[in-house]
PDB file of N, CA and C in Angstrom:
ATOM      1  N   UNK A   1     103.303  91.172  85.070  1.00  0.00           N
ATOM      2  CA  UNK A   1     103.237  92.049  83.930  1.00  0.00           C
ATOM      3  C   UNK A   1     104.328  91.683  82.929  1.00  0.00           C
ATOM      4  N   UNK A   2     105.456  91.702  83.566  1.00  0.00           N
ATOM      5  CA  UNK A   2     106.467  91.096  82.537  1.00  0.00           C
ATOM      6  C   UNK A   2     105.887  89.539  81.778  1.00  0.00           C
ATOM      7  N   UNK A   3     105.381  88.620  82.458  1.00  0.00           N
ATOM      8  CA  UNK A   3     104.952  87.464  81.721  1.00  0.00           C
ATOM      9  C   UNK A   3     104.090  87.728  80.349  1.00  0.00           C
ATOM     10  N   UNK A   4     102.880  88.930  80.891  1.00  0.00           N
ATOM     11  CA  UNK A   4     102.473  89.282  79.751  1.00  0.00           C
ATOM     12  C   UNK A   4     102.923  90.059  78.802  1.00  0.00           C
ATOM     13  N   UNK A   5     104.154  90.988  78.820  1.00  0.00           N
ATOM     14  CA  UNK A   5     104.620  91.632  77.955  1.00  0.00           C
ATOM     15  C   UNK A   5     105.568  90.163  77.445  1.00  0.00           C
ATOM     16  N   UNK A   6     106.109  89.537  78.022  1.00  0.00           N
ATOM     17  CA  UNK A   6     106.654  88.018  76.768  1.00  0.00           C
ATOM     18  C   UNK A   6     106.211  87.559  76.062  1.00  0.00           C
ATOM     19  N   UNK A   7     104.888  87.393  76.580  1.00  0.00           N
ATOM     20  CA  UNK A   7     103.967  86.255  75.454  1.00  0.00           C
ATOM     21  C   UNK A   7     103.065  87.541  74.698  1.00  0.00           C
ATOM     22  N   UNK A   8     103.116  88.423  74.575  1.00  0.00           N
ATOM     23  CA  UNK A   8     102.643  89.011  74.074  1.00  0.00           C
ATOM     24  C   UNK A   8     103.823  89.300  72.656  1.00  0.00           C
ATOM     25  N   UNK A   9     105.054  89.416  72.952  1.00  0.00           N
ATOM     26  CA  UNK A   9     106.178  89.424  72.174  1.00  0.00           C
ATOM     27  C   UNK A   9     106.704  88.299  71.261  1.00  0.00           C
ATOM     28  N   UNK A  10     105.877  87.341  72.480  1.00  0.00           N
ATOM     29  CA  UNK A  10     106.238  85.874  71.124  1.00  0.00           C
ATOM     30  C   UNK A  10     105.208  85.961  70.791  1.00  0.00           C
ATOM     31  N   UNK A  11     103.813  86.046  70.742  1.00  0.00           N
ATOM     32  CA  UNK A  11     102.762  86.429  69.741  1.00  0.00           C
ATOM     33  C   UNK A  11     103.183  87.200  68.452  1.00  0.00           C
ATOM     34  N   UNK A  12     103.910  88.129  68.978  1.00  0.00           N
ATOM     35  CA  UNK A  12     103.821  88.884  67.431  1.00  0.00           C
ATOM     36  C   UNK A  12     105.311  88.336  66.592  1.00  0.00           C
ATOM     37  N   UNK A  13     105.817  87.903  67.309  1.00  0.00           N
ATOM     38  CA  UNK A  13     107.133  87.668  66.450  1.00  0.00           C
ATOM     39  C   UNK A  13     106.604  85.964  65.858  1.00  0.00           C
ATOM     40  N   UNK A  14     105.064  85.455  66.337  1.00  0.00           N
ATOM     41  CA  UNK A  14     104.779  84.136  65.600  1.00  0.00           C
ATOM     42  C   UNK A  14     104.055  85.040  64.592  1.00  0.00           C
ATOM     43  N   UNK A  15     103.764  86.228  64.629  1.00  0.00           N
ATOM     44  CA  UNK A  15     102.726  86.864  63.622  1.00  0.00           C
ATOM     45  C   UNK A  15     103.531  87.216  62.502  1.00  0.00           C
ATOM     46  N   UNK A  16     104.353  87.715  62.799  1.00  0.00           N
ATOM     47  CA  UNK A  16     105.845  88.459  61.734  1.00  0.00           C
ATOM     48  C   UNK A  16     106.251  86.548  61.114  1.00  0.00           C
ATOM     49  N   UNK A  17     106.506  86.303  61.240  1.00  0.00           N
ATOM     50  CA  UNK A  17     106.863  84.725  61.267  1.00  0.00           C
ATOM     51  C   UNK A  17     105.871  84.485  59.715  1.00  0.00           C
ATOM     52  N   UNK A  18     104.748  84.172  60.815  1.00  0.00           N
ATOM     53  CA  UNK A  18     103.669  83.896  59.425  1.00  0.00           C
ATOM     54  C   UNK A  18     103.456  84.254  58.330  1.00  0.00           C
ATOM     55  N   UNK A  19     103.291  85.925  58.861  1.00  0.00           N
ATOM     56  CA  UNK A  19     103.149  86.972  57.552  1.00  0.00           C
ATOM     57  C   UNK A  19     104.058  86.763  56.366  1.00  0.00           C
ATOM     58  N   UNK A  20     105.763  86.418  56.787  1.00  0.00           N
ATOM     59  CA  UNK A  20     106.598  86.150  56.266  1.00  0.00           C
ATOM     60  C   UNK A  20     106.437  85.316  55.115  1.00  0.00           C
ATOM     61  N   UNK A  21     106.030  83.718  55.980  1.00  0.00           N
ATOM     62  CA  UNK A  21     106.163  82.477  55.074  1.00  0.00           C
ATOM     63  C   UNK A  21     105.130  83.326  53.883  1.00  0.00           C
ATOM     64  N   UNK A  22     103.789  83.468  54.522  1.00  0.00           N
ATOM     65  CA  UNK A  22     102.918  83.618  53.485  1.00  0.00           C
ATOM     66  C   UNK A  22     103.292  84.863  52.444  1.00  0.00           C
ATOM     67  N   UNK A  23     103.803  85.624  52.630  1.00  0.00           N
ATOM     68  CA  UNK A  23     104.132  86.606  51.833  1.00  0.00           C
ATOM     69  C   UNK A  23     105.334  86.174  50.734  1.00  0.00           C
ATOM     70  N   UNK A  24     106.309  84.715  51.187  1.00  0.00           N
ATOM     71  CA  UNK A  24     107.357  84.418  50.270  1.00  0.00           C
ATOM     72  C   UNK A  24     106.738  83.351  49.137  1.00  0.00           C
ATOM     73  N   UNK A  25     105.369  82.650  49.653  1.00  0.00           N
ATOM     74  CA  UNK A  25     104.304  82.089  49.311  1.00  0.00           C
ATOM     75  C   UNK A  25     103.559  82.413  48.603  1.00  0.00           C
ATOM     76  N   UNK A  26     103.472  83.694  49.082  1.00  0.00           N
ATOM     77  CA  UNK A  26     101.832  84.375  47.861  1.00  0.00           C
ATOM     78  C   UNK A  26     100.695  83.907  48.341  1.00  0.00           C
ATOM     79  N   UNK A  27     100.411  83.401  49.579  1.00  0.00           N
ATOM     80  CA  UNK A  27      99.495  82.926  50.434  1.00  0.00           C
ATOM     81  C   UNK A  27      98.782  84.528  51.095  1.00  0.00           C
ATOM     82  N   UNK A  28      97.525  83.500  51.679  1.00  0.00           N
ATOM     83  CA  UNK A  28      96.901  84.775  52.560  1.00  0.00           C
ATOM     84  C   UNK A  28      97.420  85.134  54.036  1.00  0.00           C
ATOM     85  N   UNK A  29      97.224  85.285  54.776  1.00  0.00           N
ATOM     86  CA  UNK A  29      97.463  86.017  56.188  1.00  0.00           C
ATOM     87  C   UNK A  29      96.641  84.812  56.928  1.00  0.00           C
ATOM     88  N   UNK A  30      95.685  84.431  56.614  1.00  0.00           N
ATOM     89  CA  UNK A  30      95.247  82.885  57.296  1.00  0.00           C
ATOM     90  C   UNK A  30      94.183  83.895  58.093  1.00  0.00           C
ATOM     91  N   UNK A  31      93.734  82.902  59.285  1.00  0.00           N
ATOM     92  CA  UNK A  31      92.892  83.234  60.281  1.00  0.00           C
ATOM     93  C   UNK A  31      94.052  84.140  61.431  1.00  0.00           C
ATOM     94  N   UNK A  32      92.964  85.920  61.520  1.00  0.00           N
ATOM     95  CA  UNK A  32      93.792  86.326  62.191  1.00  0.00           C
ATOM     96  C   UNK A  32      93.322  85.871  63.792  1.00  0.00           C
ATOM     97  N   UNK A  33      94.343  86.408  64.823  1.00  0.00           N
ATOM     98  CA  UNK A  33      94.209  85.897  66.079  1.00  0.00           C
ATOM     99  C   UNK A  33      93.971  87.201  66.908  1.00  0.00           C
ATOM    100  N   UNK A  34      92.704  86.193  68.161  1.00  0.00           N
ATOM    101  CA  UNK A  34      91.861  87.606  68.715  1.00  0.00           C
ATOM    102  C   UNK A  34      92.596  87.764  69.951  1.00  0.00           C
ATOM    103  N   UNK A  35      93.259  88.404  70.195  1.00  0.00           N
ATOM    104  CA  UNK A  35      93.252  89.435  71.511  1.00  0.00           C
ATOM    105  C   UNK A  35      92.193  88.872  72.726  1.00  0.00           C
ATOM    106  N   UNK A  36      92.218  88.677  74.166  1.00  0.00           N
ATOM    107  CA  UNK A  36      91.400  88.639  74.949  1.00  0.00           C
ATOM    108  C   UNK A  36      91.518  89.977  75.947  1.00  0.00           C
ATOM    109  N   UNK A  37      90.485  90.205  76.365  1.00  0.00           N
ATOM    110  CA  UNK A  37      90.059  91.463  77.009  1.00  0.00           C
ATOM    111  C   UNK A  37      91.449  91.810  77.854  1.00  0.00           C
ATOM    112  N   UNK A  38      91.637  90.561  78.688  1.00  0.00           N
ATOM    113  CA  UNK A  38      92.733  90.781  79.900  1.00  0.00           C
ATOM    114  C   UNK A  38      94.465  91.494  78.853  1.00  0.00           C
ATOM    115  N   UNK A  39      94.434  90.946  78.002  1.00  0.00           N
ATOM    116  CA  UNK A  39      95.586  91.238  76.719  1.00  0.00           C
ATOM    117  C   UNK A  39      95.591  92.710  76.133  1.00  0.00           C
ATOM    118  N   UNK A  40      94.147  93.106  76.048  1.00  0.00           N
ATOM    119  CA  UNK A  40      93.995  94.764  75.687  1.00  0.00           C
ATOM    120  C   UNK A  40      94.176  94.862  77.287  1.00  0.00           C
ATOM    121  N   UNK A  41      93.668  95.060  78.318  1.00  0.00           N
ATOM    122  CA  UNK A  41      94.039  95.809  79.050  1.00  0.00           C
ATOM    123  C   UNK A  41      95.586  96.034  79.708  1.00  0.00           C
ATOM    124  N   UNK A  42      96.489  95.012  79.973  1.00  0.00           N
ATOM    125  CA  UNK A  42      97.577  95.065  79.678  1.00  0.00           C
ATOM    126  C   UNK A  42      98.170  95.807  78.938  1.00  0.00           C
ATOM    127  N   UNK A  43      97.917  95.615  77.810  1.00  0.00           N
ATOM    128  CA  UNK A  43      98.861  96.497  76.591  1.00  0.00           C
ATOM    129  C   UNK A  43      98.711  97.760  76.563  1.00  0.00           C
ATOM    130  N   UNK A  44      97.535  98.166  77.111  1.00  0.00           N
ATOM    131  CA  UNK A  44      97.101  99.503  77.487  1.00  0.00           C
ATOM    132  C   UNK A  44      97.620 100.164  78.376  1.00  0.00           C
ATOM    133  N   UNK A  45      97.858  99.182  79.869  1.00  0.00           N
ATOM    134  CA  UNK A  45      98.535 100.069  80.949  1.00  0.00           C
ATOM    135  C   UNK A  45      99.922 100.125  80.776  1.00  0.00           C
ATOM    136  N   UNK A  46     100.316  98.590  79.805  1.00  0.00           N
ATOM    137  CA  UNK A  46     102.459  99.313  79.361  1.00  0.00           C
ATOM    138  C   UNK A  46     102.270  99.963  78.255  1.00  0.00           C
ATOM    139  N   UNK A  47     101.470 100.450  77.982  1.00  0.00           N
ATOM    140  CA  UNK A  47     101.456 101.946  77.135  1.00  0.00           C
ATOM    141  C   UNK A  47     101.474 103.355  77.758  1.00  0.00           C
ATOM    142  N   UNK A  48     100.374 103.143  78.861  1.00  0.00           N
ATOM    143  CA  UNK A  48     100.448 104.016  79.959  1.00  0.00           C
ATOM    144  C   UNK A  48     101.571 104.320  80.413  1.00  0.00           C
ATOM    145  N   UNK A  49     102.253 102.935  81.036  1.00  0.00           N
ATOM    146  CA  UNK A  49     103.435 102.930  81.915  1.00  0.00           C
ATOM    147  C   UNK A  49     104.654 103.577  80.939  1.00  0.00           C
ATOM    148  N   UNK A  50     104.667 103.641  80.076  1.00  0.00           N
ATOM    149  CA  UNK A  50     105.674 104.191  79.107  1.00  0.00           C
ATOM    150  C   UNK A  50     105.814 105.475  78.530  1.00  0.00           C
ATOM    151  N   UNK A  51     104.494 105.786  78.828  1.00  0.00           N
ATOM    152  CA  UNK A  51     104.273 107.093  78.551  1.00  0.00           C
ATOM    153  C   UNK A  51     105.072 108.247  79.348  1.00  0.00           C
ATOM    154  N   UNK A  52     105.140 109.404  78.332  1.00  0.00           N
ATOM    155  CA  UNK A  52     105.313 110.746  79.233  1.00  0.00           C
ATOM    156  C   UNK A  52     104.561 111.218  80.312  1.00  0.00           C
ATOM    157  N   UNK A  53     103.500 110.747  80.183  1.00  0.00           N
ATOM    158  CA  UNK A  53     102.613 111.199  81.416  1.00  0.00           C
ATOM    159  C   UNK A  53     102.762 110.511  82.875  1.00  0.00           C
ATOM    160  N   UNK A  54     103.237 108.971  82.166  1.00  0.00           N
ATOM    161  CA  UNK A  54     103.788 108.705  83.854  1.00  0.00           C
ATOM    162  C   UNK A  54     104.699 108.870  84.094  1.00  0.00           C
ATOM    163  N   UNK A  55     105.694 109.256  83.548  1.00  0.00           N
ATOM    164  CA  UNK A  55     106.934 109.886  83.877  1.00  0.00           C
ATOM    165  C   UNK A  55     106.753 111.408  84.761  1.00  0.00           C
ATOM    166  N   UNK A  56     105.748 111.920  84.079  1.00  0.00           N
ATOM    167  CA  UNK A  56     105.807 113.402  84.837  1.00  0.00           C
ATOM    168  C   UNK A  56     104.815 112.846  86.207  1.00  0.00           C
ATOM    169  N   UNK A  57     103.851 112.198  86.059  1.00  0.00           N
ATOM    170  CA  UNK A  57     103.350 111.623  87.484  1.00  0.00           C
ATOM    171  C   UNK A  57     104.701 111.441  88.251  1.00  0.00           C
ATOM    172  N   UNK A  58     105.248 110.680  87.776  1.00  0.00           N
ATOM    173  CA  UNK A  58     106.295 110.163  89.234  1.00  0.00           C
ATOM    174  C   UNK A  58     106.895 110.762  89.435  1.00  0.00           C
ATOM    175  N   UNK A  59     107.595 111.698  88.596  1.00  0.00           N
ATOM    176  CA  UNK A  59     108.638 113.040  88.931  1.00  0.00           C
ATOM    177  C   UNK A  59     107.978 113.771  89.730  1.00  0.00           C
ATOM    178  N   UNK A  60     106.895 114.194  90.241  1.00  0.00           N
ATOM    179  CA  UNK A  60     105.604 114.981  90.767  1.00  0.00           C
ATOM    180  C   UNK A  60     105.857 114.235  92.032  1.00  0.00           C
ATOM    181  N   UNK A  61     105.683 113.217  91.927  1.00  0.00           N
ATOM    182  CA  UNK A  61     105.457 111.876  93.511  1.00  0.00           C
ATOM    183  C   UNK A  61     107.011 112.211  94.278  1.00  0.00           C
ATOM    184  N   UNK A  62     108.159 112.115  93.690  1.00  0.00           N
ATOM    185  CA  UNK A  62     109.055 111.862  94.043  1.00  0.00           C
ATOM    186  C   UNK A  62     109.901 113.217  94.149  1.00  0.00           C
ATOM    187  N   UNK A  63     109.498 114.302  93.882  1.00  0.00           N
ATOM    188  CA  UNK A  63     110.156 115.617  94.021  1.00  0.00           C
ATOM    189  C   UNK A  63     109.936 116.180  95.202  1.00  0.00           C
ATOM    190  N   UNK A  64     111.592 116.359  95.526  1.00  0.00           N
ATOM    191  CA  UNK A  64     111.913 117.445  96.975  1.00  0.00           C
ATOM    192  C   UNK A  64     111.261 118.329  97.196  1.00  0.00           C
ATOM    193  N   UNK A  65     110.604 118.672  98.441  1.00  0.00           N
ATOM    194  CA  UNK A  65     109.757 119.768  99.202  1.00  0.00           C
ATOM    195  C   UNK A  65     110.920 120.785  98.849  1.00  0.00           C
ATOM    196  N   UNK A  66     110.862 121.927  97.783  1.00  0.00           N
ATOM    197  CA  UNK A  66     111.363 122.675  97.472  1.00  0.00           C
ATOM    198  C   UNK A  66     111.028 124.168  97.985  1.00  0.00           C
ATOM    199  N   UNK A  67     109.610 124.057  98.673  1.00  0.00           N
ATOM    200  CA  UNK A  67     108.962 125.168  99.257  1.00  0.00           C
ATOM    201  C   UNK A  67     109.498 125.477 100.617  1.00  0.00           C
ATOM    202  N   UNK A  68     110.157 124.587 101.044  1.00  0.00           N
ATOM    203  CA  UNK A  68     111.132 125.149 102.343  1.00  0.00           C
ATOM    204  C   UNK A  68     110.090 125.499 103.277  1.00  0.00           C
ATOM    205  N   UNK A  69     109.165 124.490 103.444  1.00  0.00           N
ATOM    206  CA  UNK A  69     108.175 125.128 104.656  1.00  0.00           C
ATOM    207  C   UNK A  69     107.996 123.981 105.660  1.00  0.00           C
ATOM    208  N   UNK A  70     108.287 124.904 106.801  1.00  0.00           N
ATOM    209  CA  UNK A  70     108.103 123.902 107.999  1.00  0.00           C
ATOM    210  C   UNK A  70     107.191 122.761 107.873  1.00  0.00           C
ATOM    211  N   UNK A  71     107.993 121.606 107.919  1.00  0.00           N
ATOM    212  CA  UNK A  71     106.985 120.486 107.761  1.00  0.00           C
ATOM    213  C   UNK A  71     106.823 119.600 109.377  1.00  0.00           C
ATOM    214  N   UNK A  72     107.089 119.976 110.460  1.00  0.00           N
ATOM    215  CA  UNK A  72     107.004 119.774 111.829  1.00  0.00           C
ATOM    216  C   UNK A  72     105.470 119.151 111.894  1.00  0.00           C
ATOM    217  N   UNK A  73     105.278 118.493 113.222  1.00  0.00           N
ATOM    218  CA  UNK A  73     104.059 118.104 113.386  1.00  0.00           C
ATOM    219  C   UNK A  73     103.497 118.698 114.288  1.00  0.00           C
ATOM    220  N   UNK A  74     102.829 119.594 114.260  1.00  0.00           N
ATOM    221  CA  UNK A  74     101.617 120.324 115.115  1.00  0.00           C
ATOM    222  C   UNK A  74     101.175 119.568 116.632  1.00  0.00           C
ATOM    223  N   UNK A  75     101.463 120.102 117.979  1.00  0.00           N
ATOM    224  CA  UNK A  75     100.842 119.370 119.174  1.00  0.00           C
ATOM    225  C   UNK A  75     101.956 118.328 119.613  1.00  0.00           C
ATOM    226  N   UNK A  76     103.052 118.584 119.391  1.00  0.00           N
ATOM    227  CA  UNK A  76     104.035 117.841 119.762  1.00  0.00           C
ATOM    228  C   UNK A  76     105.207 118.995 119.950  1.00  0.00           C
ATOM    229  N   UNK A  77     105.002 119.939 119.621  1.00  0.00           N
ATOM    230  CA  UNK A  77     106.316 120.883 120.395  1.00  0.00           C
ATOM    231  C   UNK A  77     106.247 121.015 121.889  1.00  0.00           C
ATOM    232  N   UNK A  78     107.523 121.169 122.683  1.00  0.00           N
ATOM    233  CA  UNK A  78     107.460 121.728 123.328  1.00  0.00           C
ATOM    234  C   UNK A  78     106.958 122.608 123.874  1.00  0.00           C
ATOM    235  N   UNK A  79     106.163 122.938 125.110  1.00  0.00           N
ATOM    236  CA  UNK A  79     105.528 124.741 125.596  1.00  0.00           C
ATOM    237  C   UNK A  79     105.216 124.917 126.519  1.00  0.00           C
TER     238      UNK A  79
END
């Protein structure tokens, strides 16, 4: 995932790049560049992953049994 969040970063910083020359140019934007499926879905789940919502997921996953209730295993006591 990290590989694709790099090259996804030097993608746009070749895009900022371009836009640049051509804009000090008075040129057009050229042929823009397509995205492949695997590239949207990526960018989608470190959007996900960044989100508030997975933050409160994992806080949820990872929070102390605060209910204080016997958590013993049934058929293994003593009797």
């Amino acid at each position: 995932m990290l590989n694709q969040y790099m090259y996804q970063a030097q993608q746009d910083a070749l895009n900022r790049k371009q836009n640049s020359i051509n804009s000090i140019l008075g040129g057009s934007e050229g042929a823009q560049r397509n995205t492949s499926s695997g590239q949207d879905l990526m960018s989608g789940a470190a959007g996900f992953l960044n989100s508030d919502a997975f933050k409160d997921f994992t806080k949820g996953i990872f929070k102390n049994n605060t209910n204080n209730e016997d958590i013993s295993r049934k058929g293994f006591a003593a009797g």
